[in-house]
Protein backbone atom coordinates (compact mmCIF):
# COMPACT_ATOMS: atom_id res chain seq x y z
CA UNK A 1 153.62 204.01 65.71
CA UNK A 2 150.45 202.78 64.52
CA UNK A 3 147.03 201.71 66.18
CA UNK A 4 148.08 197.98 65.55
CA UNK A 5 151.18 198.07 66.80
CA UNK A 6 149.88 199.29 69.71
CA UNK A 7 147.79 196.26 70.26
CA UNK A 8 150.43 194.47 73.25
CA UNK A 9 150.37 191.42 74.25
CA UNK A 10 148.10 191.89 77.86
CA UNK A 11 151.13 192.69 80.52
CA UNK A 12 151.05 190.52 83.44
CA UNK A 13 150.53 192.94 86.71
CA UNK A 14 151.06 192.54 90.23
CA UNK A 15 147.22 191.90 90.82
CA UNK A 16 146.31 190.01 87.39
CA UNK A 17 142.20 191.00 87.15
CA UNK A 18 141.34 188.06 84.98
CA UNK A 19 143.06 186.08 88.13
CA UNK A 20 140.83 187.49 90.74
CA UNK A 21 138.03 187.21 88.94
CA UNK A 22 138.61 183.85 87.99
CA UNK A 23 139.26 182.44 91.58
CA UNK A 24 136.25 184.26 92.68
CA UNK A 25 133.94 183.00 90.35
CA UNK A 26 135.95 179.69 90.79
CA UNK A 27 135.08 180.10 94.21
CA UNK A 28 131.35 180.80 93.95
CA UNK A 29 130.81 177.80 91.81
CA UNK A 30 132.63 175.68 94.17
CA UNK A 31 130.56 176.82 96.98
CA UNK A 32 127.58 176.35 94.97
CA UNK A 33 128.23 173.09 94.56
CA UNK A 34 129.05 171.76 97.74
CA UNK A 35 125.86 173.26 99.21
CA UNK A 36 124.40 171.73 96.46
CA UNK A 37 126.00 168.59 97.76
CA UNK A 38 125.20 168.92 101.00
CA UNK A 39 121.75 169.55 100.61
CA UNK A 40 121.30 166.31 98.22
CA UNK A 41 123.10 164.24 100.87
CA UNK A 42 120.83 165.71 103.42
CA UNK A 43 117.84 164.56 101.67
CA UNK A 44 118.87 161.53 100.59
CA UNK A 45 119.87 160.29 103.72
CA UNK A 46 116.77 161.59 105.00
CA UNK A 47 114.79 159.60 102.69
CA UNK A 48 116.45 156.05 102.66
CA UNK A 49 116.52 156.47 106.69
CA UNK A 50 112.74 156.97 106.59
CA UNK A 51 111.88 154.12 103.93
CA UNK A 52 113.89 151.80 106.10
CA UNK A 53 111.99 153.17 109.16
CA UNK A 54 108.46 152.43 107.40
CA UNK A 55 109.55 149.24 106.49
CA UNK A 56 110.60 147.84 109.55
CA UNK A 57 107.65 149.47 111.42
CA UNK A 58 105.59 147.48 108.72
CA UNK A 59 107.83 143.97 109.87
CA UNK A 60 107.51 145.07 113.07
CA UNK A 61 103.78 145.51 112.96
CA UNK A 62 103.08 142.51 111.35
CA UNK A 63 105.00 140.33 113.80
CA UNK A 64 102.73 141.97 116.54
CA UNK A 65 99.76 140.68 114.81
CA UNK A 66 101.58 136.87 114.37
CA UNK A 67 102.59 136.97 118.12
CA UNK A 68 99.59 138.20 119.18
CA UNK A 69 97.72 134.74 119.71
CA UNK A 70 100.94 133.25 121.47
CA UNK A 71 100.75 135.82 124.27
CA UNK A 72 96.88 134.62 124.36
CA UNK A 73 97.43 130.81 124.82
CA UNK A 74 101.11 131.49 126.36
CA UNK A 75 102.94 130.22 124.06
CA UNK A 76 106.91 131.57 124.48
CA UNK A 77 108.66 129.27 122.03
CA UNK A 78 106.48 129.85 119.05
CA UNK A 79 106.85 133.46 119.64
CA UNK A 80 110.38 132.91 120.03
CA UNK A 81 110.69 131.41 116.94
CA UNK A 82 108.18 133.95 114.89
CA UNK A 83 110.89 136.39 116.28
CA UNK A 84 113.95 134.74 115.08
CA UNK A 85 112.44 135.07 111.52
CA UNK A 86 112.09 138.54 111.81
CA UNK A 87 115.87 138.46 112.74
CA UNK A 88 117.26 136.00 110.03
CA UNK A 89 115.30 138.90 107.60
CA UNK A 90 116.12 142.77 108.94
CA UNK A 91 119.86 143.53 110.95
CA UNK A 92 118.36 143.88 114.06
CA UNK A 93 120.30 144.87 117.62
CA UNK A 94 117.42 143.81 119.97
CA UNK A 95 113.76 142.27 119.73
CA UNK A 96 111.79 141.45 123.06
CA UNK A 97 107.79 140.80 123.32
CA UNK A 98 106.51 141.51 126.49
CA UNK A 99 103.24 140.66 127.83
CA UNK A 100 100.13 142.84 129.21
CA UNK A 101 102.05 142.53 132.94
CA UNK A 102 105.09 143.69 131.86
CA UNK A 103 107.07 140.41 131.93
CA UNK A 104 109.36 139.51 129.52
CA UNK A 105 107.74 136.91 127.06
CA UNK A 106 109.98 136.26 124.81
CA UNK A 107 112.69 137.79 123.51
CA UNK A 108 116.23 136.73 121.35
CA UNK A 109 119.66 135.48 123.48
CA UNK A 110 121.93 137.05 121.13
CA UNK A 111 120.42 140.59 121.17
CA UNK A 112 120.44 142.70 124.42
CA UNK A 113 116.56 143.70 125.42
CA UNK A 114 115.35 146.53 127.82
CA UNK A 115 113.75 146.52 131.20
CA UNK A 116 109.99 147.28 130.68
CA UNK A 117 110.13 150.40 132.81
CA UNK A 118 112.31 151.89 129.72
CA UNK A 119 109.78 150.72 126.73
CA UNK A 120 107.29 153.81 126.67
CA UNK A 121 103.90 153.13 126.94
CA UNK A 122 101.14 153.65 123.50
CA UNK A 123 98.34 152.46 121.81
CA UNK A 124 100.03 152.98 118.55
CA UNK A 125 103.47 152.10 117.01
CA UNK A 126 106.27 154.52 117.77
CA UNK A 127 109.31 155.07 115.82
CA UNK A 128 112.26 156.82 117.01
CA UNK A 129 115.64 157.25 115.46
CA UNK A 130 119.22 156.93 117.70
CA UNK A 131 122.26 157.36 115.99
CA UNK A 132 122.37 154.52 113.56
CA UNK A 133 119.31 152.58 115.05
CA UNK A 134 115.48 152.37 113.91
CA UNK A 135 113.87 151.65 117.89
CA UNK A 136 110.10 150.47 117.30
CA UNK A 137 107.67 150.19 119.99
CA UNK A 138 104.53 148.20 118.92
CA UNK A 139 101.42 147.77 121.29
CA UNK A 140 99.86 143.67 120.47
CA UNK A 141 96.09 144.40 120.78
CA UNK A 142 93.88 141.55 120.81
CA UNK A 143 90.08 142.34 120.29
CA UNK A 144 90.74 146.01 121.49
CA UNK A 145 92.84 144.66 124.05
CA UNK A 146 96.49 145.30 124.98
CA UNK A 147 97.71 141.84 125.39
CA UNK A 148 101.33 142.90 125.13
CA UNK A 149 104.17 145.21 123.82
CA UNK A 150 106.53 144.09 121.34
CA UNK A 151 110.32 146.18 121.02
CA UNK A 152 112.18 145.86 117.73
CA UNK A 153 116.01 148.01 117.58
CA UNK A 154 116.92 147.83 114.10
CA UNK A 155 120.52 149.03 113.21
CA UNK A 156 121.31 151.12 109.99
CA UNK A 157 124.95 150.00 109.42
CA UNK A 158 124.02 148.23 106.25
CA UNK A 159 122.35 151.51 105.08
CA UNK A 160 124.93 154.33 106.39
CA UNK A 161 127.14 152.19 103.99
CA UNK A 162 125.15 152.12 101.13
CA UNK A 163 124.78 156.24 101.56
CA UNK A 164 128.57 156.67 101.99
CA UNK A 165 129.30 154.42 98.93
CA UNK A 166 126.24 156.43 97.03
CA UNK A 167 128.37 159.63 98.21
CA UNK A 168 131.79 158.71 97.46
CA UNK A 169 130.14 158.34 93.53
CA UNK A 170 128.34 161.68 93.75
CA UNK A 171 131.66 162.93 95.32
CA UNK A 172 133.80 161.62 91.55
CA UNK A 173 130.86 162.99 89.45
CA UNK A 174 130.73 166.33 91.07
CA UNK A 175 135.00 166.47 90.94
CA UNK A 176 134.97 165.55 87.45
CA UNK A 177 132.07 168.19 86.32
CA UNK A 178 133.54 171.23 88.60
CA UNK A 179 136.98 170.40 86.50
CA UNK A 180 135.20 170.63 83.31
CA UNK A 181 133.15 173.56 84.36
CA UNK A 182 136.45 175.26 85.56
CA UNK A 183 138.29 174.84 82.47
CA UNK A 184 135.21 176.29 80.30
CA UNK A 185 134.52 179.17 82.62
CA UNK A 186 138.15 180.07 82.47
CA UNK A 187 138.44 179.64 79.03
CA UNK A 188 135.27 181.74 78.30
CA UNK A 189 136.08 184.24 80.55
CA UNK A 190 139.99 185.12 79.26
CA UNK A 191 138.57 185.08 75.94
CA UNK A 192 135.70 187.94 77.37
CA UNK A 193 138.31 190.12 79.21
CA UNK A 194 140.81 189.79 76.56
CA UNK A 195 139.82 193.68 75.16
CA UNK A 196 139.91 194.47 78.38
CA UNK A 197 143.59 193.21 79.58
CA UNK A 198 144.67 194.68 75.90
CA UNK A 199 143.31 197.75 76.97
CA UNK A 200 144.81 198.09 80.20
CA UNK A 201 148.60 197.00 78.47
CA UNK A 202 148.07 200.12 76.02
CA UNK A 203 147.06 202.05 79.14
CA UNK A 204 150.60 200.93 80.78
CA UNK A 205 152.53 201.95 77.39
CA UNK A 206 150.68 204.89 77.41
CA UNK A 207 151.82 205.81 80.59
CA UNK A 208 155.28 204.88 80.52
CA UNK A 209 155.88 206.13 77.37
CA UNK A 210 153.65 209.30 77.56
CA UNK A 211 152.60 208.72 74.02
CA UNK A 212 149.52 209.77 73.95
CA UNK A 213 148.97 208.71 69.87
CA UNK A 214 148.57 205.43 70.60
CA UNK A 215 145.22 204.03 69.95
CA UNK A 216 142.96 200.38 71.05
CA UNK A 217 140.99 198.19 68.56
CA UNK A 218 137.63 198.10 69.33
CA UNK A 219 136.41 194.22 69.47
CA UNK A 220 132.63 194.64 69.92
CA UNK A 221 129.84 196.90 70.45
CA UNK A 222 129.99 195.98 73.77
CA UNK A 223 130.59 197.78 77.28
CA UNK A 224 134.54 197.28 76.91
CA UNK A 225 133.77 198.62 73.27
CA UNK A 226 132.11 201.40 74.95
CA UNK A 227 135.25 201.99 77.35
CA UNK A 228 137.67 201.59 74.67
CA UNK A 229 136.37 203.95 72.67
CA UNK A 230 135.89 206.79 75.34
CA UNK A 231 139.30 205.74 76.30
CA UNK A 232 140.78 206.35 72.65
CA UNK A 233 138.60 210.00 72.82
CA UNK A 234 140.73 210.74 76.05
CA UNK A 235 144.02 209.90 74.43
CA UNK A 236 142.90 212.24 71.41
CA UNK A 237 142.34 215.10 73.65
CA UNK A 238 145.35 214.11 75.74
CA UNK A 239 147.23 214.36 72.61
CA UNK A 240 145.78 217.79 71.36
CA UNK A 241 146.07 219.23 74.95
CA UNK A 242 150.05 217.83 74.86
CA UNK A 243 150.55 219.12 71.60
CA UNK A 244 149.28 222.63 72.73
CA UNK A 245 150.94 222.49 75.97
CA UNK A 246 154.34 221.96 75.02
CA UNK A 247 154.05 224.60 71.73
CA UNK A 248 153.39 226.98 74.73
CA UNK A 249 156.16 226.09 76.46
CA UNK A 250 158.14 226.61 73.64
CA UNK A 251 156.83 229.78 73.12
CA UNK A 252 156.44 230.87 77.14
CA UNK A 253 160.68 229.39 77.67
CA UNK A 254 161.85 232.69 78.10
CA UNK A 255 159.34 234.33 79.63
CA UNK A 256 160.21 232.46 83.00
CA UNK A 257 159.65 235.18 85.41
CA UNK A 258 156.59 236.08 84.05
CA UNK A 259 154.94 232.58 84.37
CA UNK A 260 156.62 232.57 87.86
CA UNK A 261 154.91 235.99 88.54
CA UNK A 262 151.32 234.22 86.96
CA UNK A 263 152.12 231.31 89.25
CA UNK A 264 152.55 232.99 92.46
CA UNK A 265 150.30 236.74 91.87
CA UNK A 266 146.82 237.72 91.49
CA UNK A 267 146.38 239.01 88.34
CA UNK A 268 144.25 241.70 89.02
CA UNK A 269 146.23 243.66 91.79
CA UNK A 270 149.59 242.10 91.76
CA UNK A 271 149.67 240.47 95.31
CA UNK A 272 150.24 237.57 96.23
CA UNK A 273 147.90 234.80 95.52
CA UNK A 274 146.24 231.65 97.46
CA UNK A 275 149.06 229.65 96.32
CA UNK A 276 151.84 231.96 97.52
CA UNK A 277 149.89 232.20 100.44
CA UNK A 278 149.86 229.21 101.91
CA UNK A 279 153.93 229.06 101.43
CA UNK A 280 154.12 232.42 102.99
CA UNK A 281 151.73 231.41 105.88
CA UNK A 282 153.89 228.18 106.63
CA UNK A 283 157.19 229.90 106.44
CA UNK A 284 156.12 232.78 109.00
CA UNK A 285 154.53 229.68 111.11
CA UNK A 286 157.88 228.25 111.03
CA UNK A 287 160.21 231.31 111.72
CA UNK A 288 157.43 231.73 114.67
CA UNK A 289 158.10 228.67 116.54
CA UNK A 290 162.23 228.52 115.69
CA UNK A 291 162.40 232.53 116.91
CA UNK A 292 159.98 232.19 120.24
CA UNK A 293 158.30 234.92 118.85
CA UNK A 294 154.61 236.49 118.19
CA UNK A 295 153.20 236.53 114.79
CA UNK A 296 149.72 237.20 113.62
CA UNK A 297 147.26 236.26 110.66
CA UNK A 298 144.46 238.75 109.75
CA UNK A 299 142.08 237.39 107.28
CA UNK A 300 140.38 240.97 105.81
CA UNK A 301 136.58 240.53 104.35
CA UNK A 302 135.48 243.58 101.74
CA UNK A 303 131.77 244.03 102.86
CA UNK A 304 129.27 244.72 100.30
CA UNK A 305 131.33 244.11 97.18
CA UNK A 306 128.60 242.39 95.54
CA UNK A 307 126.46 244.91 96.26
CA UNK A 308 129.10 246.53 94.20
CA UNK A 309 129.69 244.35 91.44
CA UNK A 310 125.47 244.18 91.40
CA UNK A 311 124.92 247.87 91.23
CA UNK A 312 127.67 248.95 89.15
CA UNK A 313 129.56 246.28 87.64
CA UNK A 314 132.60 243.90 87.78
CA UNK A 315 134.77 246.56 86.49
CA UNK A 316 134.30 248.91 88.91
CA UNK A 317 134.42 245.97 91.72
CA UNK A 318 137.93 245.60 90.23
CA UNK A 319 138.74 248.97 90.38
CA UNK A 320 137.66 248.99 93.79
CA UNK A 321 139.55 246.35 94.99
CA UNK A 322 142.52 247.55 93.24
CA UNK A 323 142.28 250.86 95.46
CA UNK A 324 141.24 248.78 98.41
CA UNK A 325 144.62 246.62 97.65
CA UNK A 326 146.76 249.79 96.96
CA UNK A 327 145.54 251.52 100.49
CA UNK A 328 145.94 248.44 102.68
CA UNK A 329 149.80 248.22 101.70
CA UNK A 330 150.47 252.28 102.22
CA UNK A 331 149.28 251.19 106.21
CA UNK A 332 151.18 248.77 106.60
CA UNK A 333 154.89 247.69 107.53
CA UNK A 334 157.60 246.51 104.97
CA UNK A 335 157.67 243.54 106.28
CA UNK A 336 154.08 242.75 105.96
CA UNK A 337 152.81 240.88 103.64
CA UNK A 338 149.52 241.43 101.88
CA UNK A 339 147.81 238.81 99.87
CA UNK A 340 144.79 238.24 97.74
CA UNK A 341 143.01 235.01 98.43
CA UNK A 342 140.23 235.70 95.93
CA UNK A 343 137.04 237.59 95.35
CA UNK A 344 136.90 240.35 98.21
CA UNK A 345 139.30 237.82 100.63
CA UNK A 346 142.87 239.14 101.87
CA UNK A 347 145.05 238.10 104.00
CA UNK A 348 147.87 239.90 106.37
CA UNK A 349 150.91 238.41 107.54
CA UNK A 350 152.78 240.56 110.12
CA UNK A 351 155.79 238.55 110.88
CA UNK A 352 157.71 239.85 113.34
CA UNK A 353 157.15 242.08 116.45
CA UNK A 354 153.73 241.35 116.91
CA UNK A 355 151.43 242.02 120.04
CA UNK A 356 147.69 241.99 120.55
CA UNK A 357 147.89 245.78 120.86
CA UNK A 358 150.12 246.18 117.86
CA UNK A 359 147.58 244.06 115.97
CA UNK A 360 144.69 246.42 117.11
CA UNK A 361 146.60 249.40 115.74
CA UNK A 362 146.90 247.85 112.50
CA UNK A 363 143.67 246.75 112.22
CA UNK A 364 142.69 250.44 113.21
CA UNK A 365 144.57 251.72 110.31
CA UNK A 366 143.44 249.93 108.26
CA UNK A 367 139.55 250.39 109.13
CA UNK A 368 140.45 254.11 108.69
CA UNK A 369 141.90 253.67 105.06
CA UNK A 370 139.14 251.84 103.89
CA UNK A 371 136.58 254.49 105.36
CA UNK A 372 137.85 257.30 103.57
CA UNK A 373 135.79 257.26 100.24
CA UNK A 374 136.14 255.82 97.33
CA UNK A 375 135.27 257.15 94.74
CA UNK A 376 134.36 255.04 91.30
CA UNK A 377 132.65 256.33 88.18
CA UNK A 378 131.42 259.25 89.84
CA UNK A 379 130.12 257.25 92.85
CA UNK A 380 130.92 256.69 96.51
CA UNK A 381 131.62 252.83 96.70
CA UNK A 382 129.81 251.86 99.87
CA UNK A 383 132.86 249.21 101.25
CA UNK A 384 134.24 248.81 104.41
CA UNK A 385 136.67 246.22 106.23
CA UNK A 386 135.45 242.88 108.36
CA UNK A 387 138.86 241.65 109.57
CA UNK A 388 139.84 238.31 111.68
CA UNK A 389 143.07 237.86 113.78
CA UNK A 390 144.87 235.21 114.66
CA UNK A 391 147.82 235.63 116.80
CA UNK A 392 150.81 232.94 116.18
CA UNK A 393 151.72 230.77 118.65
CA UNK A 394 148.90 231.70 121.38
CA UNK A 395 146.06 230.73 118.92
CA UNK A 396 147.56 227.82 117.00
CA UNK A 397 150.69 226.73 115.78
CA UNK A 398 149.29 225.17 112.55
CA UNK A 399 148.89 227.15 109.70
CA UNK A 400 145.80 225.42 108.32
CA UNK A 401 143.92 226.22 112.10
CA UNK A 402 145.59 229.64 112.26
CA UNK A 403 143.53 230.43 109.30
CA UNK A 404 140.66 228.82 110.13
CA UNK A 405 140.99 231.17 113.67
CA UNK A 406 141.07 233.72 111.52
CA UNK A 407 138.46 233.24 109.33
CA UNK A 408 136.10 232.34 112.63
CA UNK A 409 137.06 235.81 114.33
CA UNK A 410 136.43 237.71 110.79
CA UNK A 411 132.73 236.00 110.92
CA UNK A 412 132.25 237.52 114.53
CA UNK A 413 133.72 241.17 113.63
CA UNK A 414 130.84 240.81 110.52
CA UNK A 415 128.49 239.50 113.03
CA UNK A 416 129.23 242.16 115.40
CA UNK A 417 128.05 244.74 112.37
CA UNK A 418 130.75 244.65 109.60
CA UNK A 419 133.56 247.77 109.45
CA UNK A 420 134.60 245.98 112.37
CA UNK A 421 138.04 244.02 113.53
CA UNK A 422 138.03 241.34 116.20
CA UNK A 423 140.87 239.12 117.45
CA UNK A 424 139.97 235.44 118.04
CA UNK A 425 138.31 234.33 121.15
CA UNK A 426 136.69 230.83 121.47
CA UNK A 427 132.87 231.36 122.33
């Protein structure tokens, strides 16, 4: 199959990306544009509410200054009538002029009017704001005098519905350009993910299939291009690597108990490896609990075998952990298993018939192997034993924490001075 025919049509997954990221960024612009909204209504409302206020505090003050020489000669109907003008021009709720007693003067019958202990007492104008009403408090001063207070409540139906009919057409224009934004983002942004969806169809091919010649196009220098083309490196090198693989299969097929013996044993000295290990460890774990019975883990420490390898070299540290290997299995029981874990780490598995005192007898043995000398191109290989028991089911009945118990009670015996064996005991 060629590199074009490879090019798929994008799959559709479970979890489409171009989806997700298209209601997300869907989503941001929304948001963005509703705060956006919300923050122009704010303002504007803010703004027409105050220019309404100034204005009416400008009526408002100008009426005081009209009125003012009616409250001087008492003259209720003319102020009356000054104050039914101001009506007939701004949607007022209430208007009331009051004189410098605190009597009502004059005031409209069709708009309700507060008691003068509620008016609040300045020398200047004061605007407040309640709900949809503009209440206006202006002091009539006569030659520095205070002849009088006049009260203006202006309501701000007629503006609220300005503002909502302003926001209902800010509402259409901001529908209609989100739509066309939406359409262009998602348009742009399938066309900019398009390598990438085509690259993650060949990567589904590729993995059903597990043909690893297939190949992407690169579209543009870009950081998909970048990806795709690392991407088609991997399959190259998954190909070469499969190629290689299965000629060695074909050459290994009947050499299964070999490869078996490579899968499970250390190279070096023919035990058992990590691997095997750990199956070994869980099966004895197992037969431990089933059986009632006492097992124990030894983890077994060479000390100074890089002083070894340092001094005189890796092939006399194999040679001497060969010997150490062969001597450790000539002490021990056939049913005893003895593994290599790696470097200068072994592990023991005694099975069956275990007690703390038969686990100090082995560990005895095997300090007294190990001390008898070894002798390696002409030299006495300075190596001893650090070993760590863990007894099986009065330590731990997990195999990962028996060898961890281990492994802490090996750390004490070196602690204690190396050449040394030392069952677990929690500090």
């Amino acid at each position: 199959m060629t590199s074009k025919e490879a090019l798929l049509s994008p799959t559709k997954p479970r979890h489409s990306l171009v989806r997700k990221l298209t209601r997300q960024n869907l989503t941001v612009l929304l948001g963005s544009m509703l705060v956006s909204f919300l923050l122009i209504a704010v303002m504007l409302w803010l703004t027409a509410r105050e220019r309404q206020g100034s204005a009416a505090e400008l009526a408002a003050i100008q009426l005081a200054g009209n009125v003012s020489a009616m409250l001087v000669f008492n003259d209720p109907d003319a102020a009356e009538r000054d104050l039914e003008l101001l009506a007939k021009n701004r949607d007022l709720s209430g208007v009331a002029l009051y004189n410098a007693n605190g009597e009502l003067f004059a005031d409209l019958a069709d708009v309700p009017t507060l008691p003068w202990q509620q008016l609040p007492a300045s020398a200047e104008p004061v605007r407040r704001y309640q709900g949809l009403e503009i209440v206006l408090t202006v002091p009539v001063v006569v030659r520095d005098k205070t002849e009088g207070v006049l009260y203006v409540q202006e309501n701000l139906h007629q503006l609220m519905n300005w503002f909502l009919r302003g926001l209902f057409i800010m509402s259409a224009l901001m529908i209609a350009i989100y739509w066309f934004a939406a359409r262009l983002l998602i348009t742009i942004q399938r066309k900019a993910l398009s390598p990438l969806v085509q690259l993650s169809a060949l990567a589904e091919k590729v993995a059903s299939e597990r043909n690893f010649s297939l190949r992407a196009s690169v579209v543009d220098n870009d950081e998909i291009g970048s990806l795709t083309q690392r991407f088609n490196e991997l399959l190259k090198r998954a190909e070469i690597w499969q190629a290689e693989l299965s000629n060695k299969l074909q050459q290994q097929a009947a050499r299964g108990d070999e490869l078996e013996q490579l899968a499970n044993n250390d190279s070096l000295t023919q035990l058992p490896n990590r691997h095997n290990f750990g199956q070994l460890l869980n099966q004895m774990v197992l037969n431990s609990i089933s059986d009632n019975t006492m097992s124990a883990l030894m983890f077994i420490d060479l000390d100074n075998f890089k002083f070894v390898n340092d001094n005189y070299g890796h092939d006399a540290g194999d040679a001497v952990l060969i010997e150490v290997s062969a001597r450790i299995q000539a002490a021990i029981r056939a049913d005893d298993t003895l593994c290599r874990l790696g470097g200068d780490e072994f592990a023991l598995l005694l099975p069956k018939q275990v007690t703390p005192q038969l686990a100090e007898r082995v560990c005895n043995r095997l300090l007294q192997q190990i001390n008898q000398p070894i002798w390696v191109k002409n030299a006495k290989m300075p190596v001893s034993l650090s070993i760590g028991v863990a007894l099986c089911p009065q330590h731990s009945t997990d195999s990962a924490t028996l060898l961890q118990l281990a492994d802490e009670a090996m750390y004490q015996a070196k602690r204690a001075g190396k050449n040394a064996y030392q069952i677990y005991r929690a500090d």
